[in-house]
Protein backbone atom coordinates (compact mmCIF):
# COMPACT_ATOMS: atom_id res chain seq x y z
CA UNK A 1 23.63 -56.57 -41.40
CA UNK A 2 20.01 -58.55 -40.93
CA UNK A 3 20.52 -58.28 -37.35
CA UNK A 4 20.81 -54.11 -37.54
CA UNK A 5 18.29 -53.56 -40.08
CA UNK A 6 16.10 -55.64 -37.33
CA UNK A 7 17.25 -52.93 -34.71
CA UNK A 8 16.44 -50.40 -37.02
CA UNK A 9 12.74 -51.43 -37.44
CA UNK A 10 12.46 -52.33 -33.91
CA UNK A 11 12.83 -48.56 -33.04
CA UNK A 12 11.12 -47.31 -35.99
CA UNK A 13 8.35 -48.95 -34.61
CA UNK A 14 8.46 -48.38 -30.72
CA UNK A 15 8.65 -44.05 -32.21
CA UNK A 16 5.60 -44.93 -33.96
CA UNK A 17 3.32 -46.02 -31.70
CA UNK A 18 5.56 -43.43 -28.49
CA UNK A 19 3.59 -40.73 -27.42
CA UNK A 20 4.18 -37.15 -28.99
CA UNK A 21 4.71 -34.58 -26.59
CA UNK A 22 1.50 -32.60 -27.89
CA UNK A 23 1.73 -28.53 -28.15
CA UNK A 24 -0.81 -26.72 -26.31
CA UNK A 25 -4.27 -26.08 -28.12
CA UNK A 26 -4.29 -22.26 -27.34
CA UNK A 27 -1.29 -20.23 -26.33
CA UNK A 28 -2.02 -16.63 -24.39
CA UNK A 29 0.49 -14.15 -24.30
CA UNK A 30 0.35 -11.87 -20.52
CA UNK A 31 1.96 -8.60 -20.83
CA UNK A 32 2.41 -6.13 -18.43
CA UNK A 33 4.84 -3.39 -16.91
CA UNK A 34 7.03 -4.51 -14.41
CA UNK A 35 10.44 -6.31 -14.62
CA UNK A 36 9.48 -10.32 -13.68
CA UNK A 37 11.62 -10.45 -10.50
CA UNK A 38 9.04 -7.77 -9.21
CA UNK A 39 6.75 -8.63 -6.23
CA UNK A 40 3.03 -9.20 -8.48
CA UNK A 41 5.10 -10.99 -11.58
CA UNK A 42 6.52 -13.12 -9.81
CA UNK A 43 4.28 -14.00 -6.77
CA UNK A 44 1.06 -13.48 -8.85
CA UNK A 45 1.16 -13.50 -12.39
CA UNK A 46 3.55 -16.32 -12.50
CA UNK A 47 1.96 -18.67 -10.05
CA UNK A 48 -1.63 -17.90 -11.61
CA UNK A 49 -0.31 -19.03 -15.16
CA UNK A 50 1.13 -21.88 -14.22
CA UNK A 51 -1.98 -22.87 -12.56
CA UNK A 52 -4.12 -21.87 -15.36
CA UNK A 53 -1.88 -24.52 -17.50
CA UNK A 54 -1.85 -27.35 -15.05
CA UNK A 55 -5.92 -26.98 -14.68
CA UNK A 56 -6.30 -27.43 -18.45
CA UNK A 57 -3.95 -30.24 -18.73
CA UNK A 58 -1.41 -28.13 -20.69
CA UNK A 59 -4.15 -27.90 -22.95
CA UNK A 60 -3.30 -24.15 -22.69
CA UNK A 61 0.30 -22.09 -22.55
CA UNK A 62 0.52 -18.61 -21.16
CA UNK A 63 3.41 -16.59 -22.38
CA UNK A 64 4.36 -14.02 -20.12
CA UNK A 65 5.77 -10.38 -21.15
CA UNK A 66 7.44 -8.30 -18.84
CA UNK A 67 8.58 -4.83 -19.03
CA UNK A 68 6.37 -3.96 -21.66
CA UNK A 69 7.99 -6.57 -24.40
CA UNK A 70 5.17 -6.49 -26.52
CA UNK A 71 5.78 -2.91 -27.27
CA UNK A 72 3.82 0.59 -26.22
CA UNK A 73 3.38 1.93 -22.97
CA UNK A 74 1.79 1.07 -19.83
CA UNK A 75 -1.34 3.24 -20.12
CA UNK A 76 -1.80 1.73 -23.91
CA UNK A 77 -2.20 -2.12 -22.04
CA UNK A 78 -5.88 -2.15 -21.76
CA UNK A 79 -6.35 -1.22 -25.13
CA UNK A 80 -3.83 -3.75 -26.58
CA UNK A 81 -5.83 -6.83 -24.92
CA UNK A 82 -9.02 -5.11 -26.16
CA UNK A 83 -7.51 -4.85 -30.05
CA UNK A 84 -6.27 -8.26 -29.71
CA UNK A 85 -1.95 -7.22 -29.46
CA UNK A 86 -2.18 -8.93 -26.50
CA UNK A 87 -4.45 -11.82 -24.62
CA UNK A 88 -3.75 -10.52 -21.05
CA UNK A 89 -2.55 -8.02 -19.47
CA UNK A 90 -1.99 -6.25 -15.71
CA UNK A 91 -3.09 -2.88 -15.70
CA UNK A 92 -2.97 0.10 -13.35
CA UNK A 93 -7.09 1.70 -13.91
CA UNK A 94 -4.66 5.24 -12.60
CA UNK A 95 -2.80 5.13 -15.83
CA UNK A 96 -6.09 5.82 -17.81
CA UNK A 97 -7.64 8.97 -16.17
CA UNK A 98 -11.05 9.09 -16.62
CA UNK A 99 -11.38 5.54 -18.03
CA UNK A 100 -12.88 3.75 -15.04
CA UNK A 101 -14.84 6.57 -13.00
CA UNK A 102 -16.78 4.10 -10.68
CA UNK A 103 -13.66 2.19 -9.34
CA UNK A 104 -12.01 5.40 -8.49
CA UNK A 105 -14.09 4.81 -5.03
CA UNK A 106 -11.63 2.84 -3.82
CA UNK A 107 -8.92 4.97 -4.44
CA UNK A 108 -10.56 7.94 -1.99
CA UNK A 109 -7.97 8.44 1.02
CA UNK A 110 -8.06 6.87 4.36
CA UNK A 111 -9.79 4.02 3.05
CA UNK A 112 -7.79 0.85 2.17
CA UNK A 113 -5.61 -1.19 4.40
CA UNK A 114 -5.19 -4.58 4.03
CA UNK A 115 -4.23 -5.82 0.50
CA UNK A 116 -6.05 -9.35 0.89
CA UNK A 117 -9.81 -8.19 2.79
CA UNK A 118 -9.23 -4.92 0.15
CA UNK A 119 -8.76 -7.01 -3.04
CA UNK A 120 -11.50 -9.17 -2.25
CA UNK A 121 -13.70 -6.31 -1.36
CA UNK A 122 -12.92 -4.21 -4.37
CA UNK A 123 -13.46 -7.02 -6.44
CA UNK A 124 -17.31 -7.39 -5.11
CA UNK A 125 -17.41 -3.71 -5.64
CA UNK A 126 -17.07 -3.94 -9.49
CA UNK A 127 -19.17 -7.09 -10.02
CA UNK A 128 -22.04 -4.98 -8.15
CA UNK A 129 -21.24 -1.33 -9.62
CA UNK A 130 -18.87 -1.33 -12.07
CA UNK A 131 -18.35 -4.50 -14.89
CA UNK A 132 -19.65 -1.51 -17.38
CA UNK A 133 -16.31 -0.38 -17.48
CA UNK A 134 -14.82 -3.45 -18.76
CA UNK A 135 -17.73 -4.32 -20.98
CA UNK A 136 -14.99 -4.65 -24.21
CA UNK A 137 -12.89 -6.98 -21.99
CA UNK A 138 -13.45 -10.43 -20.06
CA UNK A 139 -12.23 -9.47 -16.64
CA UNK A 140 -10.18 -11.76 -14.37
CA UNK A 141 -9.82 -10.08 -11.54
CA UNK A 142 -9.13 -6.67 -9.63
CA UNK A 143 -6.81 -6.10 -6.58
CA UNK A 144 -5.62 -3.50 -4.50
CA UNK A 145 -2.07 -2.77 -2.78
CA UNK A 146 -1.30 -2.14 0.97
CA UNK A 147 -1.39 1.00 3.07
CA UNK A 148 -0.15 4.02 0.75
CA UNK A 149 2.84 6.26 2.40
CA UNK A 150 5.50 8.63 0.94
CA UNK A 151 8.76 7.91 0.12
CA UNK A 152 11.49 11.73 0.27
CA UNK A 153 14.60 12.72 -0.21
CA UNK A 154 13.90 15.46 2.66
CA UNK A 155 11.76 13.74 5.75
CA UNK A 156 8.04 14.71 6.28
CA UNK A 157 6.58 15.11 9.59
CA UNK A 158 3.76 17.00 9.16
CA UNK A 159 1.34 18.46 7.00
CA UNK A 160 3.26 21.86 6.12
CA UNK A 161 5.92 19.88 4.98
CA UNK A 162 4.31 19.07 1.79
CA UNK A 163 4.25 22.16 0.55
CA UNK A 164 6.17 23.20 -2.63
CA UNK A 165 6.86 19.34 -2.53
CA UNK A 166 6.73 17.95 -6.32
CA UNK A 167 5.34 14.98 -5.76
CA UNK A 168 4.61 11.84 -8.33
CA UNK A 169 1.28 10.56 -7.62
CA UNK A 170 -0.15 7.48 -9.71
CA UNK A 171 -3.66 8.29 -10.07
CA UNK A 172 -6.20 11.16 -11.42
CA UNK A 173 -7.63 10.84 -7.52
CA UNK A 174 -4.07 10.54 -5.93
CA UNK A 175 -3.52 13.93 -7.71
CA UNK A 176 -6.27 15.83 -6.62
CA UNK A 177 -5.70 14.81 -3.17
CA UNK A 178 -2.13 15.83 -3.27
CA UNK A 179 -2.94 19.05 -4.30
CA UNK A 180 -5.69 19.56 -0.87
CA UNK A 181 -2.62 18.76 0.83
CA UNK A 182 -0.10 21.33 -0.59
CA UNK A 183 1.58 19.74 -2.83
CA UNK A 184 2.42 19.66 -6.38
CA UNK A 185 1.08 16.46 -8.31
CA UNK A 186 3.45 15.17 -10.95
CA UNK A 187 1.75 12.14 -13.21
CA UNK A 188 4.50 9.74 -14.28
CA UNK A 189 4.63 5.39 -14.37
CA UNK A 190 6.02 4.12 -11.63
CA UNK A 191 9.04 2.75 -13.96
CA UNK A 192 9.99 6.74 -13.99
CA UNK A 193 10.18 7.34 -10.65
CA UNK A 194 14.30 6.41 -9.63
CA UNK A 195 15.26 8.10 -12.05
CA UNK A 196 13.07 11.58 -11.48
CA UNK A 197 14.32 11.43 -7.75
CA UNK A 198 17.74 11.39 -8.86
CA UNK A 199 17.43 13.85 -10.99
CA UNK A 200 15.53 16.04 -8.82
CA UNK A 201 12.51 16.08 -11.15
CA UNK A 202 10.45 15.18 -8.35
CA UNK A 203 11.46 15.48 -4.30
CA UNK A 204 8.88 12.67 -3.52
CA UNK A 205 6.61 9.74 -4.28
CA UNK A 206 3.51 8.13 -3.70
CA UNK A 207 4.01 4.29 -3.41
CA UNK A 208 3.77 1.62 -0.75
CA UNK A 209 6.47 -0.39 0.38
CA UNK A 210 5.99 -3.20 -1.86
CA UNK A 211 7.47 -1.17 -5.10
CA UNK A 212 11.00 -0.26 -2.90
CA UNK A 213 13.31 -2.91 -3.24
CA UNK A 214 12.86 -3.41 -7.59
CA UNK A 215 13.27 0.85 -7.99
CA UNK A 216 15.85 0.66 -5.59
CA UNK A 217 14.37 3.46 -3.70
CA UNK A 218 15.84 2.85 -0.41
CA UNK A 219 19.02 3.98 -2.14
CA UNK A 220 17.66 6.77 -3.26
CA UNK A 221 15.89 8.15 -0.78
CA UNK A 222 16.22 8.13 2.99
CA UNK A 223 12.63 9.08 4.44
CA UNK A 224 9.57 7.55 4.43
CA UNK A 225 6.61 8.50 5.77
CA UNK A 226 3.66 6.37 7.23
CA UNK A 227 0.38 6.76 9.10
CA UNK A 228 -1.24 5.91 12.50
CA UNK A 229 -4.38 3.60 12.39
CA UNK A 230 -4.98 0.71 9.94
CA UNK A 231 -6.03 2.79 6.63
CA UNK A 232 -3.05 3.62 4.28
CA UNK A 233 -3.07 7.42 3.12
CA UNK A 234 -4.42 6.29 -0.27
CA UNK A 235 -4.15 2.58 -2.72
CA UNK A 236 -4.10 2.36 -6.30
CA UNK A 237 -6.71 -0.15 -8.24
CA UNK A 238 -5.52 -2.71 -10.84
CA UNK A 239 -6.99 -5.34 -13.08
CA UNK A 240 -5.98 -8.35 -15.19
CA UNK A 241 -8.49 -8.56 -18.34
CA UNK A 242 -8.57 -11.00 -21.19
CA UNK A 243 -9.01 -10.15 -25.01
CA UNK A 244 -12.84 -10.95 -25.47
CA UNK A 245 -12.97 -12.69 -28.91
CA UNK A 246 -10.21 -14.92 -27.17
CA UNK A 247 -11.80 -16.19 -24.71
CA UNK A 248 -15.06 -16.68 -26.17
CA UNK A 249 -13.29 -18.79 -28.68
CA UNK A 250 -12.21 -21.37 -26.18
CA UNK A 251 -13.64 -24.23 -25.91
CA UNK A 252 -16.38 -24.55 -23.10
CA UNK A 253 -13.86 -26.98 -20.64
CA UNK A 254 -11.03 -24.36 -21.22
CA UNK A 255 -13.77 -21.67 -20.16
CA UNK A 256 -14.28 -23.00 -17.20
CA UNK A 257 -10.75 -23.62 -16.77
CA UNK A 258 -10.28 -19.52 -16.65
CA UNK A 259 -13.30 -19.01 -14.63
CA UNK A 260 -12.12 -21.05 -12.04
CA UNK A 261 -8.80 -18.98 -12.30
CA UNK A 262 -10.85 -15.37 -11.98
CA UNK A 263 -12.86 -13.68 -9.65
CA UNK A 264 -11.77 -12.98 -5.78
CA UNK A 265 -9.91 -16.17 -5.26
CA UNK A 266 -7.72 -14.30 -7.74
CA UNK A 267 -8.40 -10.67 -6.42
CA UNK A 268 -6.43 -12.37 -3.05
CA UNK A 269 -4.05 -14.11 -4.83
CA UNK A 270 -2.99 -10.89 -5.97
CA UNK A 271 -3.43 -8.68 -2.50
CA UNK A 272 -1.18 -11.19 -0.69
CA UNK A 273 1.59 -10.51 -3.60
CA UNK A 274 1.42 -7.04 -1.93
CA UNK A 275 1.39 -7.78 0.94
CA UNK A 276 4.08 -9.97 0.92
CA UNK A 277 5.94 -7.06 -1.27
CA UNK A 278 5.16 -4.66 1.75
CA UNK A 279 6.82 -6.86 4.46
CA UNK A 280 10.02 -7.23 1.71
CA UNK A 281 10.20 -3.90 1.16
CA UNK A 282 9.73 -2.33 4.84
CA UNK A 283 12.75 -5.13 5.93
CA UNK A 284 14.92 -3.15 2.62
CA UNK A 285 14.24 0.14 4.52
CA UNK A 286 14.86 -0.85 7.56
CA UNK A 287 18.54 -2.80 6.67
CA UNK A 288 19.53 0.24 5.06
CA UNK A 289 19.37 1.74 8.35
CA UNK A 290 16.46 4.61 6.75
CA UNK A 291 13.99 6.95 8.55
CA UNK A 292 10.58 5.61 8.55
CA UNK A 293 8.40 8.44 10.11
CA UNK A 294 5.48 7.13 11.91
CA UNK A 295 2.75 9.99 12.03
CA UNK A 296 1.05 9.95 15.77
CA UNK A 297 -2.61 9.74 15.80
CA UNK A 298 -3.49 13.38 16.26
CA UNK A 299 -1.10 14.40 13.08
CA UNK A 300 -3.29 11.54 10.67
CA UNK A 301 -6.36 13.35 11.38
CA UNK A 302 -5.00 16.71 10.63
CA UNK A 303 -4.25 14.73 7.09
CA UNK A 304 -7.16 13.17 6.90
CA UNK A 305 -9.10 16.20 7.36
CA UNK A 306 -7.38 18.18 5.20
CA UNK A 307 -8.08 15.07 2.38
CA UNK A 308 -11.59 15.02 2.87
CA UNK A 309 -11.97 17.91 0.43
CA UNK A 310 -11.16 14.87 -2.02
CA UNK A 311 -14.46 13.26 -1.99
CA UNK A 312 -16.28 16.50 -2.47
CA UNK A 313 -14.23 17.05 -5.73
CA UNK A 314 -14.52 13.37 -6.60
CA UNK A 315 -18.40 13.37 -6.12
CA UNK A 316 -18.40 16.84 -7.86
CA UNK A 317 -16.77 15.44 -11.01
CA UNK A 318 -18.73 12.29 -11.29
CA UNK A 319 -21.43 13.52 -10.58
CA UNK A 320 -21.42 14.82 -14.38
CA UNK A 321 -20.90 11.64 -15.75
CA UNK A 322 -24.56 10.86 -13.80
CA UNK A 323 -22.14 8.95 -11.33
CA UNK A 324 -23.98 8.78 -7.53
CA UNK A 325 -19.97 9.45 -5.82
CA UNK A 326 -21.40 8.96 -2.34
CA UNK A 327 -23.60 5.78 -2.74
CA UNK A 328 -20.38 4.32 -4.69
CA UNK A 329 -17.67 5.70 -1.38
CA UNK A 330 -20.39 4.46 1.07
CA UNK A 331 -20.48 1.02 -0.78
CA UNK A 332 -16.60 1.09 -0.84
CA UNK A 333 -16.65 1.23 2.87
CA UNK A 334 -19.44 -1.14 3.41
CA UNK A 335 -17.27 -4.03 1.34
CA UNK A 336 -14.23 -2.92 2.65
CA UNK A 337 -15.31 -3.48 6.49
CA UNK A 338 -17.50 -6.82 5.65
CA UNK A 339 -14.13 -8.42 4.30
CA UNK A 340 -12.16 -6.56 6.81
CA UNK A 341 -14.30 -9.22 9.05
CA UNK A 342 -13.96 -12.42 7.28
C-alpha cells in the first residue's frame, strides 16, 4: 500500500512540473470559396498557414474554411473580414463590380501571362496605385492566374463563333470585353459554372486551365480554346486581406510574423499555385482525349483588335471616378514586363 501511494506521488509530481502543451495565443479563422482539394487551398492557402504558425512558434493557429463554411456568399467575403465574421479571407476583386476600380488594369485583355512575374507585378501595382482600395483591410497579398482561354460545349475557332454564345465571364471588365467580341456576358461564381453548362444555361466559360479538374469541366465540355503568343485572352485579380482591428491587436513579434508572410513573396506563392493548377488541368484535358484549339497568330490579332475597344470603355468609365485609365494600363504593362524580366 506505502509502496503505491509512493508511485502515486511520484507521478503526481513528474505532471506537475511536465510541460503543458500550451494553446495558441491568437487563433485566425481563413475563409474562402473553393472546396480545399482545389489548386490555391491547397497549394497556397494551406502551405502559407502553416508557415504563418511555425514562424510564430505556434504562438498563432489559422483555421481554415472552405467552401464558404462560415456562411454567405463569395462576393460578401471582403466585407465579412472587414466586419470582423471572419480574420482572412481569399477573394476574387471580379465578384465586387465596381469595388476596386484601379486594379481592374490588370484585368484589360492581352495583358497577363505568367502567373508568378504577373502576381508579383500586380502586387507592386497596388502598393504604388491602389492600397486606397483596401484602406478598411490589412492586405496580405494580391495574385493573378495564368493565360485566360474558353472552355465550350461547341468548339471555337474564330471570332464569329462567339456570337449568340452565352458566355459566363468572372469580372465587370471580362464582361464588357465579351460583349466587343459578340458574345453574351453571363455573371455567375465560378462554383455555378458545371452545373449552368449542363444545364445549358450557359454554352461557355471564361476560366483558365487551373479551375478544370475540381468543376470537372473536362467532362463536361469537350473544346477549349487558347491563344498564340505569351498573353492569355484576359486574368482575373484576387487578394487575401486580414480583419484590421485583428491584426493591429497582435502583439508587435506576431506583426512581424504576418509581415514577413505578406507582400510579393506571397503574391508568388500564390501565382505558382496557378500555375501549377494550369499544367494539372491542361494534362486532365488532354487524358480525356479533348479538343484544345490553338488560335494561329493572325486569328489572336483579329481578337485582340476587336478587344481593344475594352480599354476605351474601361478608361471611359473610370475616368468618372477621376481615375487616369491609361497612366494605370500603361503602368500595368510597365510592371508586368519588368517582372516578366526578373
Amino acid at each position: 500500500m506505502i509502496k503505491h501511494l509512493r508511485t502515486l506521488f511520484a507521478a503526481a509530481s513528474l505532471l506537475a512540473v511536465a510541460p503543458l502543451a500550451s494553446a495558441a495565443d491568437v487563433t485566425l479563422r481563413f475563409h474562402q470559396f473553393l472546396p480545399p482539394q482545389a489548386n490555391v487551398p491547397h497549394l497556397a492557402i494551406e502551405p502559407w498557414a502553416k508557415k504563418v504558425e511555425k514562424d510564430s512558434g505556434g504562438r498563432i493557429k489559422v483555421q481554415l474554411f472552405p467552401s464558404m463554411q462560415l456562411g454567405g456568399k463569395p462576393p460578401e467575403l471582403f466585407d465579412q473580414v472587414k466586419d470582423g465574421v471572419a480574420d482572412l479571407a481569399w477573394i476574387v476583386m471580379g465578384f465586387t463590380p465596381g469595388r476596386f476600380p484601379k486594379t481592374e488594369a490588370f484585368e484589360l485583355p492581352f495583358l497577363v501571362g505568367d502567373a508568378v512575374s504577373g502576381s508579383r507585378a500586380f502586387y507592386e501595382f497596388i502598393e504604388k496605385n491602389a492600397m486606397d482600395e483596401f484602406k478598411d483591410v490589412k492586405l496580405i497579398t494580391t495574385h493573378v492566374h495564368g493565360p485566360g482561354l474558353f472552355h465550350s460545349k461547341d468548339p471555337i475557332r474564330k471570332l464569329e463563333d462567339l456570337k449568340g454564345m452565352k458566355i459566363r465571364g468572372g469580372s465587370r471588365v471580362i464582361n464588357i470585353m465579351l460583349e466587343q467580341l459578340g458574345a453574351t456576358p453571363v455573371g455567375m461564381p465560378v462554383t455555378s459554372i458545371g452545373e449552368s453548362l449542363s444545364k445549358g444555361v450557359i454554352d461557355a466559360t471564361t476560366i483558365p486551365f487551373e479551375v478544370v479538374p475540381s468543376l470537372r469541366l473536362h467532362q463536361i465540355v469537350k473544346n477549349h480554346t487558347t491563344f498564340s503568343g505569351d498573353k492569355g485572352l484576359y486574368t482575373l485579380t484576387f487578394a487575401v486581406v486580414m480583419n484590421k482591428a485583428r491584426y493591429d491587436k497582435l502583439p508587435p513579434d506576431l506583426k512581424k510574423v504576418i509581415d514577413a508572410n505578406s507582400g510579393s513573396a506571397t503574391a508568388a506563392l500564390f501565382g505558382q499555385a496557378m500555375a501549377t493548377g494550369d499544367v494539372t488541368g491542361r494534362a486532365a484535358i488532354e487524358k480525356a482525349g479533348n479538343n484544345i484549339i490553338k488560335l494561329d497568330p493572325a486569328e489572336t490579332q483579329r481578337w485582340a483588335r476587336a478587344a481593344a475597344g475594352v480599354r476605351a470603355v474601361w478608361f471611359q468609365q473610370v475616368s468618372e471616378k477621376g481615375i487616369d485609365g491609361p497612366k494605370l494600363a500603361e503602368e500595368a504593362n510597365r510592371l508586368i514586363e519588368k517582372h516578366q524580366k526578373k
